[in-house]
C-alpha atoms as a PDB file:
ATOM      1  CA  UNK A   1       0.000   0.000   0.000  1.00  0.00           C
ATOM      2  CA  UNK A   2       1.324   3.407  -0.514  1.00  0.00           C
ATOM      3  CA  UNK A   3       1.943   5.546   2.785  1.00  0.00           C
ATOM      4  CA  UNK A   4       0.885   9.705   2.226  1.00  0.00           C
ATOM      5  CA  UNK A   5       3.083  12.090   4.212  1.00  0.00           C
ATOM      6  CA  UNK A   6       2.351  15.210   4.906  1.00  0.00           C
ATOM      7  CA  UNK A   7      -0.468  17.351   6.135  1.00  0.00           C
ATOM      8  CA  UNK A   8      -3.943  18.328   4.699  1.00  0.00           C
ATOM      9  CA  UNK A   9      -3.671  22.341   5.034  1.00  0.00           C
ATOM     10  CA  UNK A  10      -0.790  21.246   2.102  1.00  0.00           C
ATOM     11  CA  UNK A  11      -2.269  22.244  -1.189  1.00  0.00           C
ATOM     12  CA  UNK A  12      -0.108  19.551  -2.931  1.00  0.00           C
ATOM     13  CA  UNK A  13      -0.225  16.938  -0.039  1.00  0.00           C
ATOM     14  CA  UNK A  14      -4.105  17.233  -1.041  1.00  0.00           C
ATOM     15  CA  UNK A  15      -3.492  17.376  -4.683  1.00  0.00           C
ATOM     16  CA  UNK A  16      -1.547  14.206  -4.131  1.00  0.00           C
ATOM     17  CA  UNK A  17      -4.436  12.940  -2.224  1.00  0.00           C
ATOM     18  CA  UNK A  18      -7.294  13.902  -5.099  1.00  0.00           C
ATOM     19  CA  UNK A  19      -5.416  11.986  -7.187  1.00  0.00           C
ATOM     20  CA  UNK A  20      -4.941   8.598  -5.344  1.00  0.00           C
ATOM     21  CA  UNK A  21      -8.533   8.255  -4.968  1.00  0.00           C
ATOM     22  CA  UNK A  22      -9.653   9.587  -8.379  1.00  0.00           C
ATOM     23  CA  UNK A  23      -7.287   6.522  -9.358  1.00  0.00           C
ATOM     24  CA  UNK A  24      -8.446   4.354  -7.312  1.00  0.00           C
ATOM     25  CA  UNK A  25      -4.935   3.085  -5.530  1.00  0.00           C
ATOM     26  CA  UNK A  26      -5.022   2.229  -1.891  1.00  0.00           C
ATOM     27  CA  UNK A  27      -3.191   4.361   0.319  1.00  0.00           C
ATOM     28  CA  UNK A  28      -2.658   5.626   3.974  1.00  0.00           C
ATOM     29  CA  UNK A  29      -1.935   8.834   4.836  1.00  0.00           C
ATOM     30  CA  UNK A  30       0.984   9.805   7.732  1.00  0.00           C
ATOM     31  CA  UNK A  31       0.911  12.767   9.461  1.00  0.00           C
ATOM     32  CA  UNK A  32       4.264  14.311   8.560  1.00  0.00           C
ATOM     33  CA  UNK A  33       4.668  18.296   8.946  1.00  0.00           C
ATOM     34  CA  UNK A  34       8.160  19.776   6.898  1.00  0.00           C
ATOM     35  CA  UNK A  35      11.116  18.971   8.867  1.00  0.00           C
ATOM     36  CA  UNK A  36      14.572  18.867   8.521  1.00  0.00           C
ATOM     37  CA  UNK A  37      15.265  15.863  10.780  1.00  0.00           C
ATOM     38  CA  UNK A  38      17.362  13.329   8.518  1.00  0.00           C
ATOM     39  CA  UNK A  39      14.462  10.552   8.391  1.00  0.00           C
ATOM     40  CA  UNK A  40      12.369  13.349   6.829  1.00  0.00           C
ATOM     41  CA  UNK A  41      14.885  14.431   4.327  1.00  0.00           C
ATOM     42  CA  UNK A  42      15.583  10.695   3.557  1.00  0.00           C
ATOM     43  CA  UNK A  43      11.847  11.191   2.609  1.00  0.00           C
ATOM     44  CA  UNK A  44      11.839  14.388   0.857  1.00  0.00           C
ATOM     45  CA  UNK A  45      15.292  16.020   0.095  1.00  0.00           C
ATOM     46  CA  UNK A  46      13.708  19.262   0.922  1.00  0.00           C
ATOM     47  CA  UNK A  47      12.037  18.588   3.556  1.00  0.00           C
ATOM     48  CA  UNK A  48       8.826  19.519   1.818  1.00  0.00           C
ATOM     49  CA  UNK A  49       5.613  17.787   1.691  1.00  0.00           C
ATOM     50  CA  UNK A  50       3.957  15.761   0.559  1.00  0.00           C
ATOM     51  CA  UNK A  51       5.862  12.664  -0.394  1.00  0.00           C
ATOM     52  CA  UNK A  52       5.230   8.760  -0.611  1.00  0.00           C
ATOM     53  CA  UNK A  53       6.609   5.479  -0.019  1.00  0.00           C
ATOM     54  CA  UNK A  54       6.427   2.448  -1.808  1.00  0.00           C
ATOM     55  CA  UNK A  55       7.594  -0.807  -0.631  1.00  0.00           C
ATOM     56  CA  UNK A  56      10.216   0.914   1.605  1.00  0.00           C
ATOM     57  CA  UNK A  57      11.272   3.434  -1.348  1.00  0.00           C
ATOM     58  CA  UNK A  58      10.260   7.079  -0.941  1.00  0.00           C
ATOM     59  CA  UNK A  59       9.454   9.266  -4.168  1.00  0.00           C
ATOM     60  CA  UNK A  60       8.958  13.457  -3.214  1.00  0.00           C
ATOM     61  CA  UNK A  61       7.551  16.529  -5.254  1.00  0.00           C
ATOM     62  CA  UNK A  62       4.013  16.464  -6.646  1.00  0.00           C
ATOM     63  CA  UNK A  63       4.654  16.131 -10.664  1.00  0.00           C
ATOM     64  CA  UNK A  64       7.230  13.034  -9.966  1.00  0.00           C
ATOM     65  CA  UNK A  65       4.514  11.261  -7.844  1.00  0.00           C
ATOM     66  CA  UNK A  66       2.143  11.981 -10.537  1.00  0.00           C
ATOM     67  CA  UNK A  67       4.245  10.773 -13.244  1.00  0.00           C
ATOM     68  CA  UNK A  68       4.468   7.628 -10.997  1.00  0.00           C
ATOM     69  CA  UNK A  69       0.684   7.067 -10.148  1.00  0.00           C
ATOM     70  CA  UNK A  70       0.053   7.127 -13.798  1.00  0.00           C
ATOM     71  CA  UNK A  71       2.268   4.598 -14.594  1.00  0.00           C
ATOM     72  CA  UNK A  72       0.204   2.175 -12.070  1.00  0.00           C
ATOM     73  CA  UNK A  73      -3.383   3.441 -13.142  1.00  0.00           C
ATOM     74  CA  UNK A  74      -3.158   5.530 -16.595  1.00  0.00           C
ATOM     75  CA  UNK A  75      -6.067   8.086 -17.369  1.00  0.00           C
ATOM     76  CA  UNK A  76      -5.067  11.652 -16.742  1.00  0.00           C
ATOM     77  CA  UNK A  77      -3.217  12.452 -19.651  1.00  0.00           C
ATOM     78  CA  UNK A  78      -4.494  12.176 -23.087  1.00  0.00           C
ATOM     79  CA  UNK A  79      -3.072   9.240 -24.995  1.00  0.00           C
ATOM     80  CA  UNK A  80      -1.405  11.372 -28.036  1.00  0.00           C
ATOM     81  CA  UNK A  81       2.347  11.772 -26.379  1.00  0.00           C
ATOM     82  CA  UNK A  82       2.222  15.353 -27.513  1.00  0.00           C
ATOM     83  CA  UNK A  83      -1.052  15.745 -25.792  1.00  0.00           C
ATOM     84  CA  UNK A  84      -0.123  14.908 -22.939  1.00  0.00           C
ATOM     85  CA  UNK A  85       3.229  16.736 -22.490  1.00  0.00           C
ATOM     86  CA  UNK A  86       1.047  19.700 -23.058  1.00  0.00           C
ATOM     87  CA  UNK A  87      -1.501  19.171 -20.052  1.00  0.00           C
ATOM     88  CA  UNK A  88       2.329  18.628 -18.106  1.00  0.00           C
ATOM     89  CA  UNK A  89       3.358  21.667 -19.776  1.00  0.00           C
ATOM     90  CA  UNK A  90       0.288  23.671 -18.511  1.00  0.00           C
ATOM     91  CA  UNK A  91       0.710  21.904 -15.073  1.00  0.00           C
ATOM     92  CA  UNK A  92       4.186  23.063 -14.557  1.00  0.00           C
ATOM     93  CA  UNK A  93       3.161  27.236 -15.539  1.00  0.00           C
ATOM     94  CA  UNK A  94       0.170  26.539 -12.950  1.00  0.00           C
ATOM     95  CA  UNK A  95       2.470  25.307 -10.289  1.00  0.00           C
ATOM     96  CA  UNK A  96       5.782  27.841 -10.946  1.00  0.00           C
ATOM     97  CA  UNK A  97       4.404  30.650 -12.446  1.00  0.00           C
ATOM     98  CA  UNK A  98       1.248  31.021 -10.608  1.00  0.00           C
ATOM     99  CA  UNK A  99       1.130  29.491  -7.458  1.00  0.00           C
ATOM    100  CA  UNK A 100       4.448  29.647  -6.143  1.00  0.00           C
ATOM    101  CA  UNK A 101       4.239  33.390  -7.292  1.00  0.00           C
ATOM    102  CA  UNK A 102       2.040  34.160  -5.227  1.00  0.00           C
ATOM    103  CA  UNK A 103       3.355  32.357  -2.187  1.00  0.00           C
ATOM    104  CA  UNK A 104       5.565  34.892  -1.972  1.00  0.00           C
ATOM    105  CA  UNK A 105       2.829  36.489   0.236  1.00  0.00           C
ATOM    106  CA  UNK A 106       2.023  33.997   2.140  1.00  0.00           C
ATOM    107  CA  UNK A 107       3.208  35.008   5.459  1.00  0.00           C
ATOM    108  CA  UNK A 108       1.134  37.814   5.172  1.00  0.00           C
ATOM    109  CA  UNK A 109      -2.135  36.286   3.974  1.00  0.00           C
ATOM    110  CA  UNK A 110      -1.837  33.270   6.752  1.00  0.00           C
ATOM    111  CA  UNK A 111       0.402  34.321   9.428  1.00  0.00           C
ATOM    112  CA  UNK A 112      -0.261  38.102   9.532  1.00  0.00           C
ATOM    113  CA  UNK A 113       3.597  38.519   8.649  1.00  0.00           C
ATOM    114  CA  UNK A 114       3.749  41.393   6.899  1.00  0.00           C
ATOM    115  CA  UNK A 115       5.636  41.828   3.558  1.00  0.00           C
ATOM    116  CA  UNK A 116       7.703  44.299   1.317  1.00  0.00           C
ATOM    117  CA  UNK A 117       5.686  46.645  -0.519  1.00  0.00           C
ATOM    118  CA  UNK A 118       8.973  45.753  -3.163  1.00  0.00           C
ATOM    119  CA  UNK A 119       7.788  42.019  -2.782  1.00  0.00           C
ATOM    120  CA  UNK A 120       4.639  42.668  -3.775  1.00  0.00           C
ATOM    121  CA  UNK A 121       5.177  44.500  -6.161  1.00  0.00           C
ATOM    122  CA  UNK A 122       6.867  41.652  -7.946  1.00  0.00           C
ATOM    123  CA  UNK A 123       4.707  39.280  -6.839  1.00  0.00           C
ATOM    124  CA  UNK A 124       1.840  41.278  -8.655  1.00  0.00           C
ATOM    125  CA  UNK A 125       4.171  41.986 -12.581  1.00  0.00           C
ATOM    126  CA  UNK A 126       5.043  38.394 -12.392  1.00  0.00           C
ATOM    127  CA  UNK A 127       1.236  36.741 -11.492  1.00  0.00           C
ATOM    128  CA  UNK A 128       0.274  39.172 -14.264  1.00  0.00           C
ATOM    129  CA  UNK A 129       3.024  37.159 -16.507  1.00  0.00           C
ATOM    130  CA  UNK A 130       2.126  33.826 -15.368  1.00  0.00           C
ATOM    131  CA  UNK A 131      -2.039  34.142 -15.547  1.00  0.00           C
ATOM    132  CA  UNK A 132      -0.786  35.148 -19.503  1.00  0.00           C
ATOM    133  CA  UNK A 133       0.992  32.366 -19.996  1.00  0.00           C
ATOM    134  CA  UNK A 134      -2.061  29.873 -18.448  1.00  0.00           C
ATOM    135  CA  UNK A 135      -4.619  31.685 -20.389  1.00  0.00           C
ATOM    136  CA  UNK A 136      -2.133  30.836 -23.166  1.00  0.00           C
ATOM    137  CA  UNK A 137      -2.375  26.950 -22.774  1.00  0.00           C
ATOM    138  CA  UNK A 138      -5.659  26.661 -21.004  1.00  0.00           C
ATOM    139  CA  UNK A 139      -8.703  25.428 -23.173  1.00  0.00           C
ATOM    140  CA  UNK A 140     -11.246  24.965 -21.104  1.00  0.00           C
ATOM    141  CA  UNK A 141     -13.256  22.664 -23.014  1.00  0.00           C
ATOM    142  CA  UNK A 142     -14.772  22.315 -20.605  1.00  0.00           C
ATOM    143  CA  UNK A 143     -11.718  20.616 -19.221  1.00  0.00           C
ATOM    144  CA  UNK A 144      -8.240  22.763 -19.244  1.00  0.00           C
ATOM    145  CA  UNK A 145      -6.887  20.861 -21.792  1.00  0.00           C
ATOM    146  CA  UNK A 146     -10.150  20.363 -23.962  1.00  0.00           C
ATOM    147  CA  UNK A 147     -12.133  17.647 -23.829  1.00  0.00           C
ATOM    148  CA  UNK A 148     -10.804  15.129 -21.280  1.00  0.00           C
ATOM    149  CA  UNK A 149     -10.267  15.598 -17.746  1.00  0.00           C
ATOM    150  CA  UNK A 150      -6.028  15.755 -16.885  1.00  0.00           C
ATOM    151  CA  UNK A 151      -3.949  16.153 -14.564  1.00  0.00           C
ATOM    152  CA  UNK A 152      -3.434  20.054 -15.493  1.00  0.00           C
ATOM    153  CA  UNK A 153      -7.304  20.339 -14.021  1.00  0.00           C
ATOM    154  CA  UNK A 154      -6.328  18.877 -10.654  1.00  0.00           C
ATOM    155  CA  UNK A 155      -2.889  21.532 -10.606  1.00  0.00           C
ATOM    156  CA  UNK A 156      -5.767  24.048 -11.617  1.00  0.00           C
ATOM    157  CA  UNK A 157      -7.661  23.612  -8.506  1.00  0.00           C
ATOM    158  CA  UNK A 158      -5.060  23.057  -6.389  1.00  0.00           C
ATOM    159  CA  UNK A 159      -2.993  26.151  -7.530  1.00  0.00           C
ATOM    160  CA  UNK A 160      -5.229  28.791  -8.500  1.00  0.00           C
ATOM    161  CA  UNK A 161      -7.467  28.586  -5.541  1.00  0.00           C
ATOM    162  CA  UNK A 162      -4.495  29.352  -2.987  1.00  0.00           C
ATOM    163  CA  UNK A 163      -3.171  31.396  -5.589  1.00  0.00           C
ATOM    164  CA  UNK A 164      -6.073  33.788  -5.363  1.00  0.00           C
ATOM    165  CA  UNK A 165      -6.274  34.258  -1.841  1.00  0.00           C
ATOM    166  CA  UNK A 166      -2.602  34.793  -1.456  1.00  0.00           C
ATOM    167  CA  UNK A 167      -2.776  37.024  -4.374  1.00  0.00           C
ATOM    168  CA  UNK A 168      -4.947  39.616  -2.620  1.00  0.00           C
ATOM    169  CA  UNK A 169      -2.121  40.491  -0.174  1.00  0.00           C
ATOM    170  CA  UNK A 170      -0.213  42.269  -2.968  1.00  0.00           C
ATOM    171  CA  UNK A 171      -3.540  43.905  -4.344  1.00  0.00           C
ATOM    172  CA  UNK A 172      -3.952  41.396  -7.049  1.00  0.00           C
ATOM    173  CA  UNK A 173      -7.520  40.376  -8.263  1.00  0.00           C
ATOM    174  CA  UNK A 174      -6.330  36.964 -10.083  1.00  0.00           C
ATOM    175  CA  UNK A 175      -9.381  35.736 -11.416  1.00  0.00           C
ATOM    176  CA  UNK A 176     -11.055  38.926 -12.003  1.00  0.00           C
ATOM    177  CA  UNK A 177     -10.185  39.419 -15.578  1.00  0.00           C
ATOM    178  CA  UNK A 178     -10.331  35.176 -16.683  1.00  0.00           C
ATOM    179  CA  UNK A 179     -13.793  34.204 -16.111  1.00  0.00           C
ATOM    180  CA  UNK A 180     -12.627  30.879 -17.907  1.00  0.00           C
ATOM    181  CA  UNK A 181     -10.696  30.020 -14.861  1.00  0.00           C
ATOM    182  CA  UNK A 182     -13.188  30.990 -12.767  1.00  0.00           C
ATOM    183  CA  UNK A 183     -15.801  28.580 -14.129  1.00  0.00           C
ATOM    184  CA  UNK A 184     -13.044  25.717 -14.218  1.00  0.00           C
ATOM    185  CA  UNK A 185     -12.753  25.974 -10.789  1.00  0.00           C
ATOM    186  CA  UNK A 186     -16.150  26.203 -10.208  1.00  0.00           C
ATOM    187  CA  UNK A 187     -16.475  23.201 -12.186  1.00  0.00           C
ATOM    188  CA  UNK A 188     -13.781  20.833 -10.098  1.00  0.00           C
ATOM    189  CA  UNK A 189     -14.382  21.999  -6.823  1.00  0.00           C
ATOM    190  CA  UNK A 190     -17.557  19.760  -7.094  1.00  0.00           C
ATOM    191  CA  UNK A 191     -15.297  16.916  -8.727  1.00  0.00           C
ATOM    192  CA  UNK A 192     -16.139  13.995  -7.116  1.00  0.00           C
ATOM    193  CA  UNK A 193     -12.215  13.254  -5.792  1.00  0.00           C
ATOM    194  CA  UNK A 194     -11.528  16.713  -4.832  1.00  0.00           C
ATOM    195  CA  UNK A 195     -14.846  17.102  -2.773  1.00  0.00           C
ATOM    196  CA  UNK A 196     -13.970  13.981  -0.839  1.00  0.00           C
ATOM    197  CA  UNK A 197     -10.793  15.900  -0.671  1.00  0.00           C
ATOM    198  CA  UNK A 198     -11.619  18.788   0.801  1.00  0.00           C
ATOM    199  CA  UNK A 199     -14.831  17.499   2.960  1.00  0.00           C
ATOM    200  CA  UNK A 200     -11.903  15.052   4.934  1.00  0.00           C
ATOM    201  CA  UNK A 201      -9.756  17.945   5.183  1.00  0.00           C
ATOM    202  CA  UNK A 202     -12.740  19.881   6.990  1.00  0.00           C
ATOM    203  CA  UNK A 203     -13.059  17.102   9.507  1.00  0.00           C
ATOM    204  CA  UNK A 204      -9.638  17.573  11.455  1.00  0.00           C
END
């Protein structure tokens, strides 16, 4: 069985999660908040979360574990190889050029840390740069990618909601001007996986 570490306020440890269950692989999740003990780094060479382990092996950062669930249950990427290194494609802007953006002002949205008026100001010219280069990719057809539901729609929800809220700090309306990501997260917040997702997460 894979083991889950991490914690559910992770937006990635409960990315990871969505997609366990919407494949159907049994799994058990581990409480396991970032550390830099060496059994966690032997985990996760960052010390991030989430990770996983697999008959005693341990695989860390959210795309890699993807890659690796699809392996064992294939159906989140479209079968044309091009295809499908475009939903990774459009995963990867979500992930580096929108969410961890806007991260940036995290300590200020959640921890009332405040934060450079210089760092915001950065955070806001690159979101405005990375929310380009999304609406570049995204189809949203209804799915991001077109047609069939990917793995790009689960980095969607997962990246743009936080996104948003953190986004706020530096004065940044993100989905204000892309109604088309609005609706698609409209649309996957009621996604069977990710409601189980998020109604679990609600519980503890």
């Amino acid at each position: 069985m894979i083991k889950l570490y991490g914690l559910r306020m992770s937006n990635y440890y409960s990315l990871t999660k969505a997609l366990l269950i919407e494949k159907d692989l049994a799994f058990e999740e581990v409480k396991a908040p970032p550390s830099q003990s060496e059994d966690y780094l032997v985990r996760s060479p960052m010390g991030k979360m989430p990770s996983i382990e697999v008959e005693g092996q341990f695989l860390s950062e959210s795309i890699a574990i993807f890659h690796y669930l699809e392996q064992l249950s294939p159906g989140l990427l479209p079968s044309d190889s091009f295809a499908a290194a475009k939903a990774i494609e459009l995963a990867c802007h979500l992930k580096l050029d929108v969410e961890l953006v806007a991260r940036r002002c995290l300590p200020e949205a959640l921890f009332n840390q405040p934060v450079s008026d210089e760092t915001k100001s950065e955070v806001k010219r690159d979101l405005a740069k990375g929310i380009k280069a999304v609406e570049r990719l995204m189809v949203c057809d209804p799915y991001a990618c077109g047609t069939e539901l990917t793995v790009a729609d689960f980095y969607a929800h997962y990246c743009l909601g936080p996104a948003a809220g953190m986004a706020r700090v530096a004065g940044v309306d993100l989905l204000s001007e892309s109604p088309r990501l609005g609706e698609l997260l409209t649309r996957m917040a009621v996604h069977p996986s990710i409601e189980r997702v998020t109604q679990e997460a609600a519980k503890k």
